[in-house]
PDB file of N, CA and C in Angstrom:
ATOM      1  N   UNK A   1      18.211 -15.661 -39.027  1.00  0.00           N
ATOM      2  CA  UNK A   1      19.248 -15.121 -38.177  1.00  0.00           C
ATOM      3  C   UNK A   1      19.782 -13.845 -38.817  1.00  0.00           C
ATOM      4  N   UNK A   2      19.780 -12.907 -37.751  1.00  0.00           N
ATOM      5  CA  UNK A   2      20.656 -11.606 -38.591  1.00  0.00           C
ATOM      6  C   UNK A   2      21.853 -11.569 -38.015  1.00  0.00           C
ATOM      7  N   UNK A   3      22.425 -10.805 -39.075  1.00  0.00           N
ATOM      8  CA  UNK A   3      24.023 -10.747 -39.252  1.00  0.00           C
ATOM      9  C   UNK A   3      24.125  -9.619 -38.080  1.00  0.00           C
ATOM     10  N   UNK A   4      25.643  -9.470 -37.489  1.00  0.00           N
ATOM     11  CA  UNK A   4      26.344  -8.538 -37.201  1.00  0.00           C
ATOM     12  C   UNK A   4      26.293  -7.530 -37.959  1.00  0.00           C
ATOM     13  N   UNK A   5      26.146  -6.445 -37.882  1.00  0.00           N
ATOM     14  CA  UNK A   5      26.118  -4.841 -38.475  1.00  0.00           C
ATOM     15  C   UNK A   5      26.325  -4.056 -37.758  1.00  0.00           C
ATOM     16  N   UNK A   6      27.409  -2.854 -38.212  1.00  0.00           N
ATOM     17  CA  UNK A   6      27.850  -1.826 -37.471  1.00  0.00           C
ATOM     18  C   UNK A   6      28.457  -0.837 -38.506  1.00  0.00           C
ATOM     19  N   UNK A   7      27.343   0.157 -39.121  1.00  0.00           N
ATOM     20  CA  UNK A   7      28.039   1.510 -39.978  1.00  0.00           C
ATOM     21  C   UNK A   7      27.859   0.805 -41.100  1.00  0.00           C
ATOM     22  N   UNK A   8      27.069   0.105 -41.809  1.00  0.00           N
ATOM     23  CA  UNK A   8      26.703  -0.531 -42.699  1.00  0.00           C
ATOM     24  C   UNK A   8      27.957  -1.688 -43.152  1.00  0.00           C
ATOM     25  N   UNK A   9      29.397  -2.135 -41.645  1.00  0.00           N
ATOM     26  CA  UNK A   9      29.890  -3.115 -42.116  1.00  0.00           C
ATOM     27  C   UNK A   9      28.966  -4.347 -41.675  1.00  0.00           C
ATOM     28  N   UNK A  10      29.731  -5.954 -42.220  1.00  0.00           N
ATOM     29  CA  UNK A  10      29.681  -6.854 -41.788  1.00  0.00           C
ATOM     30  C   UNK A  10      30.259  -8.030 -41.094  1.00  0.00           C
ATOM     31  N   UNK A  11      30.105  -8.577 -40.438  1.00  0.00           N
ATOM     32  CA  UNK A  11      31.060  -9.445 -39.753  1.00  0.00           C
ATOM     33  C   UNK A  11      30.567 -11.341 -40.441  1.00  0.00           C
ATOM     34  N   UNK A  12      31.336 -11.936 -40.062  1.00  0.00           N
ATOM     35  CA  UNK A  12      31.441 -13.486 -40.244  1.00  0.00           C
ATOM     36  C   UNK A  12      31.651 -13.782 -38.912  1.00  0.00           C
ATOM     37  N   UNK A  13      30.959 -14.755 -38.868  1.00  0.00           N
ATOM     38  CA  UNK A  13      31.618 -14.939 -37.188  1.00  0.00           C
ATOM     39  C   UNK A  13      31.855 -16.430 -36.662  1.00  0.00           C
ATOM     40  N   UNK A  14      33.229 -17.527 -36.274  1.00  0.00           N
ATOM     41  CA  UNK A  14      33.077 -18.829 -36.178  1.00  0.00           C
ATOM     42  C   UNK A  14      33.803 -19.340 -34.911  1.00  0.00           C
ATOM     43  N   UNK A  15      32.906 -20.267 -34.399  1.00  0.00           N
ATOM     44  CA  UNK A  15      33.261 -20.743 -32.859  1.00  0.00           C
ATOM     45  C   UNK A  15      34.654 -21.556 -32.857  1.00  0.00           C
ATOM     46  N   UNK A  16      35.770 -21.036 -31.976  1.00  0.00           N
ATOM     47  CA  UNK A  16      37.031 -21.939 -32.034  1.00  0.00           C
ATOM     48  C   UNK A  16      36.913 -22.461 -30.661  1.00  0.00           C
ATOM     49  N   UNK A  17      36.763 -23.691 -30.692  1.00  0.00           N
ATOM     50  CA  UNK A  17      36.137 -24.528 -29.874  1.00  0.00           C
ATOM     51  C   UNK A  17      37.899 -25.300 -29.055  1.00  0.00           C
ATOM     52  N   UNK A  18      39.266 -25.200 -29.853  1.00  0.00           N
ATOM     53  CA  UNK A  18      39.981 -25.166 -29.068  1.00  0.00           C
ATOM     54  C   UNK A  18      40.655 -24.028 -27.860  1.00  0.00           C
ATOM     55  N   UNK A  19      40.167 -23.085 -28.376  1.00  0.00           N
ATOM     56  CA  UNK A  19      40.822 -21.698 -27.536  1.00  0.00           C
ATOM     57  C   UNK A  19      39.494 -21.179 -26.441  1.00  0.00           C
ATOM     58  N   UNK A  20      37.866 -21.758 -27.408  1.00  0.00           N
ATOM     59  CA  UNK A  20      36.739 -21.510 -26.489  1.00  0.00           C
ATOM     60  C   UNK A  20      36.464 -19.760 -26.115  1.00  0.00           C
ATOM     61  N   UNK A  21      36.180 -19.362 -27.694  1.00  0.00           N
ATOM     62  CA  UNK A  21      36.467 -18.115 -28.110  1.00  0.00           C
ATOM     63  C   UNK A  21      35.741 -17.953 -29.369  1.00  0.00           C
ATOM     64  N   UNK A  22      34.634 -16.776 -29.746  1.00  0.00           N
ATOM     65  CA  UNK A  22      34.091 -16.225 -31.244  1.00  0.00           C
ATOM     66  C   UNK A  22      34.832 -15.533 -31.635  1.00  0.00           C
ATOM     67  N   UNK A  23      35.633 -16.077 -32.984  1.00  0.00           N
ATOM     68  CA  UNK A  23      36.254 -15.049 -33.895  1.00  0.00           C
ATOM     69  C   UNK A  23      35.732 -14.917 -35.303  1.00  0.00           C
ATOM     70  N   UNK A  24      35.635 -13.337 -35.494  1.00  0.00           N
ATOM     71  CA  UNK A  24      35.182 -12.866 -36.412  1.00  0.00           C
ATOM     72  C   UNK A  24      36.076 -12.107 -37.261  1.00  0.00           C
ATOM     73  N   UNK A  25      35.631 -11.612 -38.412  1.00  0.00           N
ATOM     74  CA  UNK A  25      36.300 -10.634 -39.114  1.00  0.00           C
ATOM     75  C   UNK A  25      35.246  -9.909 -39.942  1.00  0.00           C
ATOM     76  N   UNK A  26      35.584  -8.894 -40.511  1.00  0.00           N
ATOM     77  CA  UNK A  26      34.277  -7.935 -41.445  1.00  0.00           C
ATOM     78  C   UNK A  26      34.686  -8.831 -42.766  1.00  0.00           C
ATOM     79  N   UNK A  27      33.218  -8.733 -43.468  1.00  0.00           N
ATOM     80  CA  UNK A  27      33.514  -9.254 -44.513  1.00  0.00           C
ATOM     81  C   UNK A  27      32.794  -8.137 -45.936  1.00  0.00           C
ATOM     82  N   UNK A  28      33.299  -8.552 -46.634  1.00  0.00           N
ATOM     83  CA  UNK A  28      32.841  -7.729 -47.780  1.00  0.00           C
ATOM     84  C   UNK A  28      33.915  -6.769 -47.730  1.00  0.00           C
ATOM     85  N   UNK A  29      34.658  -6.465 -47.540  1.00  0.00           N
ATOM     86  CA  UNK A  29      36.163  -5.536 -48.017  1.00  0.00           C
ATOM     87  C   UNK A  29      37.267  -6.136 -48.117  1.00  0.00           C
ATOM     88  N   UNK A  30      38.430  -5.468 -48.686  1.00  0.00           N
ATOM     89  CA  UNK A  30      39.920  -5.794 -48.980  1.00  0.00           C
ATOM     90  C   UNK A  30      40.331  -6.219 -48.020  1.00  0.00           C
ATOM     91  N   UNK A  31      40.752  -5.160 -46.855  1.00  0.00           N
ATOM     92  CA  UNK A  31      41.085  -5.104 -45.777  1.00  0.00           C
ATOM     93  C   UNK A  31      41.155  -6.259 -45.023  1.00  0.00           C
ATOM     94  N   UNK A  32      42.177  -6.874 -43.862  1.00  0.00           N
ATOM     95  CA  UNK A  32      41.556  -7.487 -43.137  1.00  0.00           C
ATOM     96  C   UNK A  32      41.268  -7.132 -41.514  1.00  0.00           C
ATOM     97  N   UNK A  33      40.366  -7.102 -41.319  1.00  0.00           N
ATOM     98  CA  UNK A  33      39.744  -6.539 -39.971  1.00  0.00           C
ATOM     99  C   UNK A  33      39.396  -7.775 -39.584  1.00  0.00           C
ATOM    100  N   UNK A  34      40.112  -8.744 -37.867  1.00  0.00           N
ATOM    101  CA  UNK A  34      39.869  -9.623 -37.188  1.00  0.00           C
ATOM    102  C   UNK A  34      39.361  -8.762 -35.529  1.00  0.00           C
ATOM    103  N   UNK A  35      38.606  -9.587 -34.882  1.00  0.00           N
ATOM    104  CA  UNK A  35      37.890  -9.609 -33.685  1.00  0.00           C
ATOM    105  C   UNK A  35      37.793 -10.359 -33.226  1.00  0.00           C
ATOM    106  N   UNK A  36      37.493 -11.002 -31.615  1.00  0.00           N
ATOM    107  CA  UNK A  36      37.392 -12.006 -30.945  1.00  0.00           C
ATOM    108  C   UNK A  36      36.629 -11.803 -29.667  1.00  0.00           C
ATOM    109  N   UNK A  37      36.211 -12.603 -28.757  1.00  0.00           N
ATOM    110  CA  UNK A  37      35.260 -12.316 -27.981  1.00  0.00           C
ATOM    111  C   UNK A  37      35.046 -14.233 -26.744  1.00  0.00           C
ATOM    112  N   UNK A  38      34.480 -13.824 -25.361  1.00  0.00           N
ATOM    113  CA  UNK A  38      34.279 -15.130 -24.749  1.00  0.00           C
ATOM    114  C   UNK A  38      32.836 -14.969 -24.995  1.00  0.00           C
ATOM    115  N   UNK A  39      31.765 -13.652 -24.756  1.00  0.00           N
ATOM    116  CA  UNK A  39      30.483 -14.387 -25.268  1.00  0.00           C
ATOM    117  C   UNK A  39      30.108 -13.055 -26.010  1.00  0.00           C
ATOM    118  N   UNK A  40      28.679 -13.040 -26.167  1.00  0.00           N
ATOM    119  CA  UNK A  40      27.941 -12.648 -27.339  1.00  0.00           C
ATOM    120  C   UNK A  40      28.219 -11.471 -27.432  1.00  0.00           C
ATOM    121  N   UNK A  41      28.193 -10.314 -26.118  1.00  0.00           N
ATOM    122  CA  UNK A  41      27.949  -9.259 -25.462  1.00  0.00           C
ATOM    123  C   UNK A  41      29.429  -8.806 -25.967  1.00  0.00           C
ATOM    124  N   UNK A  42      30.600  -9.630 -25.628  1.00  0.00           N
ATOM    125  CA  UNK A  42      31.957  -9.572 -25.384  1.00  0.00           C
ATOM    126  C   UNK A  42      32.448  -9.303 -26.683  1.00  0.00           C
ATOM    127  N   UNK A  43      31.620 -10.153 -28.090  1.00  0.00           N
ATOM    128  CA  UNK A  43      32.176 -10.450 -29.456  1.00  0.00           C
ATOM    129  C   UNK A  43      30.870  -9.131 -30.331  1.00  0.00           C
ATOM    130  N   UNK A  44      29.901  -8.353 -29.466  1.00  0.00           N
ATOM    131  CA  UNK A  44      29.526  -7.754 -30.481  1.00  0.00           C
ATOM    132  C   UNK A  44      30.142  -6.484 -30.228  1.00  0.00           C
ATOM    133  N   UNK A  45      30.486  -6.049 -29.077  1.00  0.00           N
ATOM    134  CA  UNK A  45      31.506  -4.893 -28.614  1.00  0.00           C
ATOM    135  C   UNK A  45      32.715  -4.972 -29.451  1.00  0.00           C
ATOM    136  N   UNK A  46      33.539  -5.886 -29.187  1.00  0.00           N
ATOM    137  CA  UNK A  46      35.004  -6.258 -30.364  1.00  0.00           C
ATOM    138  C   UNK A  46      34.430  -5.601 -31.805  1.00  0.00           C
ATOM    139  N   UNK A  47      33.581  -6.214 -32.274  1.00  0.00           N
ATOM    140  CA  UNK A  47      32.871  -5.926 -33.667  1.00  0.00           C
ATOM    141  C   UNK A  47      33.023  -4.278 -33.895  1.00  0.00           C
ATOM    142  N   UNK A  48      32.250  -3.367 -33.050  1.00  0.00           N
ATOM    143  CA  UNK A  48      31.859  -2.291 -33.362  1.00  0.00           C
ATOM    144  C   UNK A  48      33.254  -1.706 -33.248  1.00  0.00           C
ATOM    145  N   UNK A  49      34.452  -2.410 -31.701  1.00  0.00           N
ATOM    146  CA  UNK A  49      35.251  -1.182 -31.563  1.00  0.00           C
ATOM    147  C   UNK A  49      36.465  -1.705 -32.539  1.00  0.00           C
ATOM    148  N   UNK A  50      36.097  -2.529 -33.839  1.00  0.00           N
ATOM    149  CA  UNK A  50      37.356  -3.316 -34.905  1.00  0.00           C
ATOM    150  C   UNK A  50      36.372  -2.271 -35.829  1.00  0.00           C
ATOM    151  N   UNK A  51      35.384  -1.989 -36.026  1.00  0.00           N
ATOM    152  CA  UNK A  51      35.070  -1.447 -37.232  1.00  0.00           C
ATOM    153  C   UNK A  51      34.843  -0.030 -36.704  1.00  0.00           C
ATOM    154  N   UNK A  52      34.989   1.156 -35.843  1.00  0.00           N
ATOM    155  CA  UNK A  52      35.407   2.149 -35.143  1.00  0.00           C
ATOM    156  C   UNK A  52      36.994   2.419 -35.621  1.00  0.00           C
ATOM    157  N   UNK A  53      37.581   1.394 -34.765  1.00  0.00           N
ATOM    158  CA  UNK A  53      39.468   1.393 -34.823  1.00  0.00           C
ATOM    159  C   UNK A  53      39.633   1.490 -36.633  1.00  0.00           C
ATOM    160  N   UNK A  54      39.384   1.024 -37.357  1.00  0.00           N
ATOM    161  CA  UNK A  54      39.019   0.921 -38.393  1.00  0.00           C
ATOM    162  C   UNK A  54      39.357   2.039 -39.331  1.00  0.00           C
ATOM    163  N   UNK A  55      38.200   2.529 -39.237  1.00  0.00           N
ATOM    164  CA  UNK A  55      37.644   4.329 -39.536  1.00  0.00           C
ATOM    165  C   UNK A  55      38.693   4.799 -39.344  1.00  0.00           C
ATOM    166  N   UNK A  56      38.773   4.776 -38.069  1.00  0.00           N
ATOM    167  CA  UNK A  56      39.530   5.992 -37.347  1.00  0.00           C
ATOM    168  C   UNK A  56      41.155   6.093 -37.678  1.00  0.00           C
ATOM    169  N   UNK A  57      41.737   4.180 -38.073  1.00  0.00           N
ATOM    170  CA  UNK A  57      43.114   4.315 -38.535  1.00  0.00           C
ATOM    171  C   UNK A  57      43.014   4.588 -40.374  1.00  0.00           C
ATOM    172  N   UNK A  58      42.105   4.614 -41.188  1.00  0.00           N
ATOM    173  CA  UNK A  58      42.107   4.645 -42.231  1.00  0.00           C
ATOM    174  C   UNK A  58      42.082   6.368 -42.070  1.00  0.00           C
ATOM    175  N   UNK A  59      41.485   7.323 -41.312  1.00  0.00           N
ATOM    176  CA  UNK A  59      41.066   8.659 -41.334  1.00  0.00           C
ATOM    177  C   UNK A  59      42.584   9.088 -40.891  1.00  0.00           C
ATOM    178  N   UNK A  60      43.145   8.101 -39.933  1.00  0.00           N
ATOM    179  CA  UNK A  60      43.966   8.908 -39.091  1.00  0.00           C
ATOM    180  C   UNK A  60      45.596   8.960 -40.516  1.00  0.00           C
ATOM    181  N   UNK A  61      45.467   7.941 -41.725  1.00  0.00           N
ATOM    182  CA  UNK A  61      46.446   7.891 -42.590  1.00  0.00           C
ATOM    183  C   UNK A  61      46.074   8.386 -44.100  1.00  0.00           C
ATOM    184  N   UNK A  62      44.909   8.926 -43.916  1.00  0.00           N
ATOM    185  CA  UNK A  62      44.350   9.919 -44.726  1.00  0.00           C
ATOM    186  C   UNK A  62      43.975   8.487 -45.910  1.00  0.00           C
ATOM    187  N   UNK A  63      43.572   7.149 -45.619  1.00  0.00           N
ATOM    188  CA  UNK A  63      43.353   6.589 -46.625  1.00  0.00           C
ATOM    189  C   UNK A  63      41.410   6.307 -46.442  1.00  0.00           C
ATOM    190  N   UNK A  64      40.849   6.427 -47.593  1.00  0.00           N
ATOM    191  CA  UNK A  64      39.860   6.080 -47.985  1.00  0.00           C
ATOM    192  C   UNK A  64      39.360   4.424 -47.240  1.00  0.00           C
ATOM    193  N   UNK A  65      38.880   4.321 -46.288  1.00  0.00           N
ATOM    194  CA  UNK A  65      38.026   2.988 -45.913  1.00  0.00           C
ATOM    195  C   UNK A  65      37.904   2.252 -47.067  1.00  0.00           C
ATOM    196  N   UNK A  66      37.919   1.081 -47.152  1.00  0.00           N
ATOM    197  CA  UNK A  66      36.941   0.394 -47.527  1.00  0.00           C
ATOM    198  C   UNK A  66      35.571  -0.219 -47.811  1.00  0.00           C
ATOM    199  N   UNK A  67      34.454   0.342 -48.668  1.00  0.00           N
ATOM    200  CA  UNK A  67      33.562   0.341 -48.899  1.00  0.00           C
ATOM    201  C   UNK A  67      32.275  -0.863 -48.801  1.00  0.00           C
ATOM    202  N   UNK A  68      31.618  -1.567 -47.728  1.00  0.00           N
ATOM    203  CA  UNK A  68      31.387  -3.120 -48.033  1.00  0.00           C
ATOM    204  C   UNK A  68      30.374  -3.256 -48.365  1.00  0.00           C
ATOM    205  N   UNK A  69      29.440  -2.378 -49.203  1.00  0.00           N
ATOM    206  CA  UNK A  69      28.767  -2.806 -50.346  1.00  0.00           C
ATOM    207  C   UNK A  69      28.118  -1.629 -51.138  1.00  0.00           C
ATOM    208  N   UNK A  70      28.208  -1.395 -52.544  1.00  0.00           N
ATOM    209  CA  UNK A  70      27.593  -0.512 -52.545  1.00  0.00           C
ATOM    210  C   UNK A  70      25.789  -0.239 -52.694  1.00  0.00           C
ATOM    211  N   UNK A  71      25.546  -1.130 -52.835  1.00  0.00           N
ATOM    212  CA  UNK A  71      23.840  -1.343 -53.216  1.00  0.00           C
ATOM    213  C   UNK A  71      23.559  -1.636 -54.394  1.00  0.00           C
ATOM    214  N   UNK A  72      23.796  -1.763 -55.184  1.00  0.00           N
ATOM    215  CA  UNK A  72      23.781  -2.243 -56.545  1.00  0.00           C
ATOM    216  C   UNK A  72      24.691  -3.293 -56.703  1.00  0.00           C
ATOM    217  N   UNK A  73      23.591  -4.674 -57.354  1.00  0.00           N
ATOM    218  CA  UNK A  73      23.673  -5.749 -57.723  1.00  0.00           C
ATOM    219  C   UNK A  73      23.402  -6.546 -59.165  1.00  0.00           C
ATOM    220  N   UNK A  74      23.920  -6.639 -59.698  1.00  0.00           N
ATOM    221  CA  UNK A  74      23.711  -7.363 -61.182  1.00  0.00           C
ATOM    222  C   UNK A  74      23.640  -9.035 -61.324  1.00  0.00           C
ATOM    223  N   UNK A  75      22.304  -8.847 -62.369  1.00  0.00           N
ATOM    224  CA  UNK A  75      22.015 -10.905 -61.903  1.00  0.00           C
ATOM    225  C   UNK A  75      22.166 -10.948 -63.630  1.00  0.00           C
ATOM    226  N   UNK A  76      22.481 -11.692 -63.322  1.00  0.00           N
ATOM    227  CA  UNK A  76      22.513 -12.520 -65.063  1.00  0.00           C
ATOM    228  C   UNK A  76      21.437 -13.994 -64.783  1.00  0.00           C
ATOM    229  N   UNK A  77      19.900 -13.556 -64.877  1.00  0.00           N
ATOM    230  CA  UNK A  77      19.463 -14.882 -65.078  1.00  0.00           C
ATOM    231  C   UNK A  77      18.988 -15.095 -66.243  1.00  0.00           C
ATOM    232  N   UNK A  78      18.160 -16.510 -66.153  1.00  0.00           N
ATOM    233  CA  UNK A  78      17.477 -17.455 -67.795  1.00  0.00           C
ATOM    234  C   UNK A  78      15.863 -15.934 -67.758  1.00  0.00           C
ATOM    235  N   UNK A  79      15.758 -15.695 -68.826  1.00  0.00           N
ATOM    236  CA  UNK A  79      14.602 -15.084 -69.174  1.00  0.00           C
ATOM    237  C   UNK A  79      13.231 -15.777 -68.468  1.00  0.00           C
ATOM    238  N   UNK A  80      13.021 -16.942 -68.507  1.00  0.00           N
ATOM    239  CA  UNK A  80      12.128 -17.241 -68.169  1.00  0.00           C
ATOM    240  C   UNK A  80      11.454 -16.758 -66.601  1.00  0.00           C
ATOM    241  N   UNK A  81      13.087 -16.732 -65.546  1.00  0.00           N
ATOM    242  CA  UNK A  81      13.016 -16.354 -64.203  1.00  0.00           C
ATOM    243  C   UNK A  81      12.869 -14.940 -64.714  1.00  0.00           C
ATOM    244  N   UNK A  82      13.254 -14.406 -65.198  1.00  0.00           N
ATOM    245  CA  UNK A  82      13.248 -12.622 -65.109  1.00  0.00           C
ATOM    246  C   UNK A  82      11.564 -12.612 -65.233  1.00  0.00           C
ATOM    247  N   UNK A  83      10.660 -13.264 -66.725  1.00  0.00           N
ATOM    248  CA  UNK A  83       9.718 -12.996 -66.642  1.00  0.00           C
ATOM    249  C   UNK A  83       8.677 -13.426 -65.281  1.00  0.00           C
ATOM    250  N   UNK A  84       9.172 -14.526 -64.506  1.00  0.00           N
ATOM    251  CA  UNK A  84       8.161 -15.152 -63.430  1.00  0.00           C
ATOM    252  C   UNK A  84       8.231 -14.013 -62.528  1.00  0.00           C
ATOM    253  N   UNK A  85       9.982 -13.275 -62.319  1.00  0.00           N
ATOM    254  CA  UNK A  85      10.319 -12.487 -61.548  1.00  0.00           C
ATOM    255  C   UNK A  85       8.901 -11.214 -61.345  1.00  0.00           C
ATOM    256  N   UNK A  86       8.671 -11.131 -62.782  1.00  0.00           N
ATOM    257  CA  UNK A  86       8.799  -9.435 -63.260  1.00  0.00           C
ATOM    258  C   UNK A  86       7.047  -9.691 -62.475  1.00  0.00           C
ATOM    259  N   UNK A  87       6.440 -11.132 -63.588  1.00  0.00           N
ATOM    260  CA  UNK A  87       4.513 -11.276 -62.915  1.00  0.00           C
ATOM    261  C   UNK A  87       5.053 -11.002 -61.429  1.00  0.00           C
ATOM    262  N   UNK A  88       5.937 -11.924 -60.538  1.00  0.00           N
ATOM    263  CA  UNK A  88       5.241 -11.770 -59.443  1.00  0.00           C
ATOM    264  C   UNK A  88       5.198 -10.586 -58.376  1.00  0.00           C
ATOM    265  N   UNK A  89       6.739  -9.431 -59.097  1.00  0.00           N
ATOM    266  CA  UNK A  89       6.574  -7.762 -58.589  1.00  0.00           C
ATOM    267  C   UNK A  89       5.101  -7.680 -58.895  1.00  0.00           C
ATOM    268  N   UNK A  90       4.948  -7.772 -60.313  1.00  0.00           N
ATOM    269  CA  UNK A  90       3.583  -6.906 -60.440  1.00  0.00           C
ATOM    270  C   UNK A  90       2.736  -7.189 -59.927  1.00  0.00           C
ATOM    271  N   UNK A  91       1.925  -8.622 -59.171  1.00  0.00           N
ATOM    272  CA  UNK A  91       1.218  -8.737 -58.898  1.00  0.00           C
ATOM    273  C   UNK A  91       0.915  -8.218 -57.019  1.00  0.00           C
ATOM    274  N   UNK A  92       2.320  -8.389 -56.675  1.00  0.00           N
ATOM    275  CA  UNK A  92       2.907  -7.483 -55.705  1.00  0.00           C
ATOM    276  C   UNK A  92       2.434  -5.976 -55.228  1.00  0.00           C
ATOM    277  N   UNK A  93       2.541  -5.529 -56.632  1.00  0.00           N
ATOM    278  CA  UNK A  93       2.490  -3.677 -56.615  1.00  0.00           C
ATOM    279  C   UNK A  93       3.488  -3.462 -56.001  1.00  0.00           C
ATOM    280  N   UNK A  94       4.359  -4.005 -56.594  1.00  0.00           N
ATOM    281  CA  UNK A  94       5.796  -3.630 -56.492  1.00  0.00           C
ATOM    282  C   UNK A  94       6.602  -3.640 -57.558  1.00  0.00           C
ATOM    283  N   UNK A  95       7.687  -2.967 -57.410  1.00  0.00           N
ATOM    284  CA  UNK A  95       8.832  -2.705 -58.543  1.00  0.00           C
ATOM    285  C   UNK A  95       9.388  -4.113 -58.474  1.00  0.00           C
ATOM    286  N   UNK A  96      10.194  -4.483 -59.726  1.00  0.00           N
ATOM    287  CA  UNK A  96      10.818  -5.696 -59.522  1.00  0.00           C
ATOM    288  C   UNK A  96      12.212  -5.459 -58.890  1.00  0.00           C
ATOM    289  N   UNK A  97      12.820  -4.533 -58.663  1.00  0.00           N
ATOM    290  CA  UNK A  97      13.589  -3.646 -57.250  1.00  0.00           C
ATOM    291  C   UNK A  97      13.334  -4.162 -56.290  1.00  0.00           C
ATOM    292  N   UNK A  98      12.119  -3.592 -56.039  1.00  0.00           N
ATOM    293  CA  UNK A  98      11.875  -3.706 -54.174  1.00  0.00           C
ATOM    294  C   UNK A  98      11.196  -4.768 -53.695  1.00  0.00           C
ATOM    295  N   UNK A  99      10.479  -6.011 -54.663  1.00  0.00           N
ATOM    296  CA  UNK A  99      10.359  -7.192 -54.728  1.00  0.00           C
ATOM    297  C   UNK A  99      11.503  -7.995 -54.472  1.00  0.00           C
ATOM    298  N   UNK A 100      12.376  -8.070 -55.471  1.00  0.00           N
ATOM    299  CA  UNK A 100      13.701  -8.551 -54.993  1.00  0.00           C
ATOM    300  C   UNK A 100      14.363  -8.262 -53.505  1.00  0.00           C
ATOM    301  N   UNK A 101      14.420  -6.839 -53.805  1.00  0.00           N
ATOM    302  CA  UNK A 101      15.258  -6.440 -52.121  1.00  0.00           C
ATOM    303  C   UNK A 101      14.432  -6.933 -51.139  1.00  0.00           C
ATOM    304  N   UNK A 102      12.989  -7.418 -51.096  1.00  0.00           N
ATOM    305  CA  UNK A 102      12.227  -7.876 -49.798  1.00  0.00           C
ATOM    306  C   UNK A 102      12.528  -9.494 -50.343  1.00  0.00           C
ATOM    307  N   UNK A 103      12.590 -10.327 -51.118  1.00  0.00           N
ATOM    308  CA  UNK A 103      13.230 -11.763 -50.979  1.00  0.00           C
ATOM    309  C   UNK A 103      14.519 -11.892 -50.734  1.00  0.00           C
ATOM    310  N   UNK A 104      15.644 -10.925 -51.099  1.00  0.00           N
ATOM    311  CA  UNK A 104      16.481 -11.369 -50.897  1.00  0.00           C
ATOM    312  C   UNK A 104      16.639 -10.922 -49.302  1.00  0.00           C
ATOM    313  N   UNK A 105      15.922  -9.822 -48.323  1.00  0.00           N
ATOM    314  CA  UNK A 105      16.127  -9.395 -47.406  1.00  0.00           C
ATOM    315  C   UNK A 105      15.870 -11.233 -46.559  1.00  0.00           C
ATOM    316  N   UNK A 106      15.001 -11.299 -46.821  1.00  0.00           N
ATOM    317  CA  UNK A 106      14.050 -12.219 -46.511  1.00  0.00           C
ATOM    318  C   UNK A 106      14.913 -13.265 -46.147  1.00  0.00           C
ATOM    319  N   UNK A 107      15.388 -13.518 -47.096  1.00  0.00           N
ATOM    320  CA  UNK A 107      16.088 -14.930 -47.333  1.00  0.00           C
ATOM    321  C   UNK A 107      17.168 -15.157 -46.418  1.00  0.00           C
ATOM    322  N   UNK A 108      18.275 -13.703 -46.725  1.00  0.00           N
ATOM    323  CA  UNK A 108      19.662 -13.754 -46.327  1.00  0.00           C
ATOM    324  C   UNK A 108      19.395 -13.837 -44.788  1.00  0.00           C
ATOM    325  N   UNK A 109      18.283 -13.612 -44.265  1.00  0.00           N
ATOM    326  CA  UNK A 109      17.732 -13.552 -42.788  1.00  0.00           C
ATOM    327  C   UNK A 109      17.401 -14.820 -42.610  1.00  0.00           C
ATOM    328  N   UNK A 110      17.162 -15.518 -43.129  1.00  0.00           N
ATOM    329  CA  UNK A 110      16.911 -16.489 -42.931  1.00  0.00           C
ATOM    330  C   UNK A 110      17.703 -18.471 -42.744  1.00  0.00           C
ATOM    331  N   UNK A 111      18.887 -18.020 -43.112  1.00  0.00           N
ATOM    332  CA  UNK A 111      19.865 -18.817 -42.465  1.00  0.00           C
ATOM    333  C   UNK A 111      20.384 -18.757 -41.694  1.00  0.00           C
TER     334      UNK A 111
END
């Protein structure tokens, strides 16, 4: 399943089954940015025009957005995974970079 994306934010998104309504919020920043929606169409529009409104009130008070990720990630694993890591880039013909970024792409898509 892929995520909500709009301008490289992200959304969370969870069914309130008493009001019978998707509410979301961006995730990965300080900020809190909420959205809501009756269906899919309804809650991915909210999305774009909460992370638009966004921009535009952070620009309009001269403050710096909030940033929700920068691309760089640091792992602290056991050596042993780094080395299985490192054979199976190489056997790849790949960097252990862009090995990673295609499992973890992989993965996070995959719930």
């Amino acid at each position: 399943m892929k995520g909500m994306n709009h301008k490289g934010y992200f959304a969370k998104v969870e069914f309130d089954s008493e009001d019978h309504i998707f509410v979301g919020h961006i995730i990965g920043i300080r900020d809190i940015v909420g959205f809501h929606g009756e269906s899919v169409t309804e809650l991915e529009t909210a999305f774009q025009e909460a992370v638009d409104n966004y921009l535009a009130a952070c620009n309009e008070l001269g403050q710096e957005p909030n940033k929700p990720y920068s691309g760089n990630l640091m792992l602290r694993i056991p050596s042993e995974i780094h080395a299985a890591v490192a054979s199976a880039a190489e056997a790849s013909g790949k960097s252990i970079n862009q090995w990673a970024a295609g499992v973890l792409e992989k993965e996070s898509h995959a719930h």
